[in-house]
Protein backbone atom coordinates (compact mmCIF):
# COMPACT_ATOMS: atom_id res chain seq x y z
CA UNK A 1 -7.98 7.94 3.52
CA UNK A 2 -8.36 5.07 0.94
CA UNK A 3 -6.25 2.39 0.51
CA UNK A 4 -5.45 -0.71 -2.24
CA UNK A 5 -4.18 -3.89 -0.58
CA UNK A 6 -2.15 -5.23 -3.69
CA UNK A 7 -2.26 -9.31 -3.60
CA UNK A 8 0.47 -9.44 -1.30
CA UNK A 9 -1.23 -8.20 1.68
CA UNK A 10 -2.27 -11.27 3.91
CA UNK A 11 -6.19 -10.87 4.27
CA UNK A 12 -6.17 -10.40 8.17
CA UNK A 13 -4.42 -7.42 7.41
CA UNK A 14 -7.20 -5.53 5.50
CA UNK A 15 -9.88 -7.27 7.26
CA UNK A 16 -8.72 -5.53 10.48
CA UNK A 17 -7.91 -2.12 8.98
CA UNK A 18 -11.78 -2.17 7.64
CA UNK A 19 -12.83 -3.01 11.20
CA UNK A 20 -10.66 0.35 12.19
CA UNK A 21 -13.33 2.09 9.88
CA UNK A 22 -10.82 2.08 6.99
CA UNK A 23 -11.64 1.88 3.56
CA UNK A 24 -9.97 -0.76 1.72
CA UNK A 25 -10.40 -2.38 -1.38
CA UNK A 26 -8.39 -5.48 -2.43
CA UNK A 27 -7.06 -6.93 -5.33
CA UNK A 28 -7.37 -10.01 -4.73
CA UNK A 29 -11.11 -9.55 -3.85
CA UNK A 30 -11.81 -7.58 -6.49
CA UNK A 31 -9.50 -8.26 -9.31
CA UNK A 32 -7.11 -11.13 -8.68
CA UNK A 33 -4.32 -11.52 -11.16
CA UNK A 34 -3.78 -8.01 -12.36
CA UNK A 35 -0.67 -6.93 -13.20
CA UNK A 36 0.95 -4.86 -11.32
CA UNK A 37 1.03 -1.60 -14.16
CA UNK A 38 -3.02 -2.21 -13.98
CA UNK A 39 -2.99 -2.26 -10.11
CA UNK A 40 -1.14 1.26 -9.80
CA UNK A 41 -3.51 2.51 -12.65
CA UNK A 42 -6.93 1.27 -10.28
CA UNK A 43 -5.10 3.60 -7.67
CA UNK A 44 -5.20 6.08 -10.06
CA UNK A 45 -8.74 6.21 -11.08
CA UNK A 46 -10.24 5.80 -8.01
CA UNK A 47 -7.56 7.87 -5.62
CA UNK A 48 -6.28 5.35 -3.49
CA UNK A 49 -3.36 4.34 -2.22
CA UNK A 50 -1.61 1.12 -2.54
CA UNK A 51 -0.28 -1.16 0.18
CA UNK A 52 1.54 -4.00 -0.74
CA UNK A 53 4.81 -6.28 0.27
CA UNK A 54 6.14 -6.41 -3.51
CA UNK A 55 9.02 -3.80 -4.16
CA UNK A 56 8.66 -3.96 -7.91
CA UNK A 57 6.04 -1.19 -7.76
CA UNK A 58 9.30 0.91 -6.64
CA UNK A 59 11.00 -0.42 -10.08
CA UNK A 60 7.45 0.70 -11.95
CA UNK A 61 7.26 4.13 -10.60
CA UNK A 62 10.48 5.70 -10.27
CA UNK A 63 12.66 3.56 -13.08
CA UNK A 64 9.74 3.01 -15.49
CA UNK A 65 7.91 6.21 -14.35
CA UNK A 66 4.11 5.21 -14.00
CA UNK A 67 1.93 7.29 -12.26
CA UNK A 68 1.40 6.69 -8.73
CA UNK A 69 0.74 10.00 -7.52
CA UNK A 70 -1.79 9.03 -4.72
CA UNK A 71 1.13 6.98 -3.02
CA UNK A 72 2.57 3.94 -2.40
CA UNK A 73 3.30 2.17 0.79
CA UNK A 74 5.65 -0.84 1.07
CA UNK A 75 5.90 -2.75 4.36
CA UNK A 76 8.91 -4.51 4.73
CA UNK A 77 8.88 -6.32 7.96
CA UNK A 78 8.66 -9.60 9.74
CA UNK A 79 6.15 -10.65 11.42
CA UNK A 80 5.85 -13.12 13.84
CA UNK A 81 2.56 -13.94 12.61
CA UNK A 82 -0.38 -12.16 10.91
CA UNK A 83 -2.08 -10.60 13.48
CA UNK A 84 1.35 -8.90 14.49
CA UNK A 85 1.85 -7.74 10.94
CA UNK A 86 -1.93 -6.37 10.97
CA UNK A 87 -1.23 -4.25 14.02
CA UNK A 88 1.88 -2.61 12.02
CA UNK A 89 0.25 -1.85 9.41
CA UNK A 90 -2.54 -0.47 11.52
CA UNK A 91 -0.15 1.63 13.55
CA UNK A 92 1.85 2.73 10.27
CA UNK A 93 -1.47 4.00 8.95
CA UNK A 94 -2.79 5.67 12.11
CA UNK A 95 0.93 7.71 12.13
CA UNK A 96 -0.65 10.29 9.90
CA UNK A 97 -3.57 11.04 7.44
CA UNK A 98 -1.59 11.94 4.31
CA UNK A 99 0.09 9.11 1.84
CA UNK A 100 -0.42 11.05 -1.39
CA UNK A 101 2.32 12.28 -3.57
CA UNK A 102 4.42 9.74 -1.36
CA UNK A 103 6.85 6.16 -2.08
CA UNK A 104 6.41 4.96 1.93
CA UNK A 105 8.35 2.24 3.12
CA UNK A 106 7.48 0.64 6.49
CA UNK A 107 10.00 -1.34 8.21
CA UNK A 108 9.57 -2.71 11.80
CA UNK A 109 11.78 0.67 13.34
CA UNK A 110 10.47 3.92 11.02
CA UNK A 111 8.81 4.75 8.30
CA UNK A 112 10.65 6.59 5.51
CA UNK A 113 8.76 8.22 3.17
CA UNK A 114 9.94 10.00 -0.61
CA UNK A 115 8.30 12.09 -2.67
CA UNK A 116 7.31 10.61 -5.86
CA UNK A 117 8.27 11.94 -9.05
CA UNK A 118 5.80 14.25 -11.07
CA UNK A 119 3.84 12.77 -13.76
């Protein structure tokens, strides 16, 4: 599994996931200030999938209908602080070893996940 941490991702959160042996590129690192239709076309090209905190990619994908076919997953939960939020996501991304084709949404009680429409 790959994964994109969009901007929004606090930077303890990816730094832990890549000390899990997870591969994980970041926006911010890499190319702070995209937009959000050039982030979701990086996961494209180089078949990762995003994690972020910003719903709009939900507004891009399935209103607007870009391509996101290697998945999106949106935490939305509250965290005491950013170590707690990096063991959620860690935990979220340990549940299974699959994200593609998927809109994920990660909330502190379940994951719900949707299929995304074909491109």
């Amino acid at each position: 599994m790959i994964f994109l941490a969009d901007e929004s991702i606090p930077r303890a959160a990816f730094r832990v996931l890549r000390e899990q042996v997870f591969d994980v590129a970041s926006v911010g690192e890499d190319s702070a200030g995209s937009t959000d239709e050039d982030v979701l076309a990086g996961c494209t090209s180089e078949r990762r999938t995003l994690l972020t905190l910003d719903k709009d990619f939900g507004e891009l994908v399935f209103h607007r209908g870009l391509p996101a076919e290697c998945g999106v997953i949106l935490f939305r939960v509250d965290a005491e602080s950013p170590s707690e939020f990096s063991e959620m996501v860690l935990a979220a991304l340990r549940s299974r070893n699959n994200w593609s084709g998927f809109f994920t949404v990660v909330s502190r009680d379940r994951i719900k996940m949707r299929p995304l429409p074909k491109s």
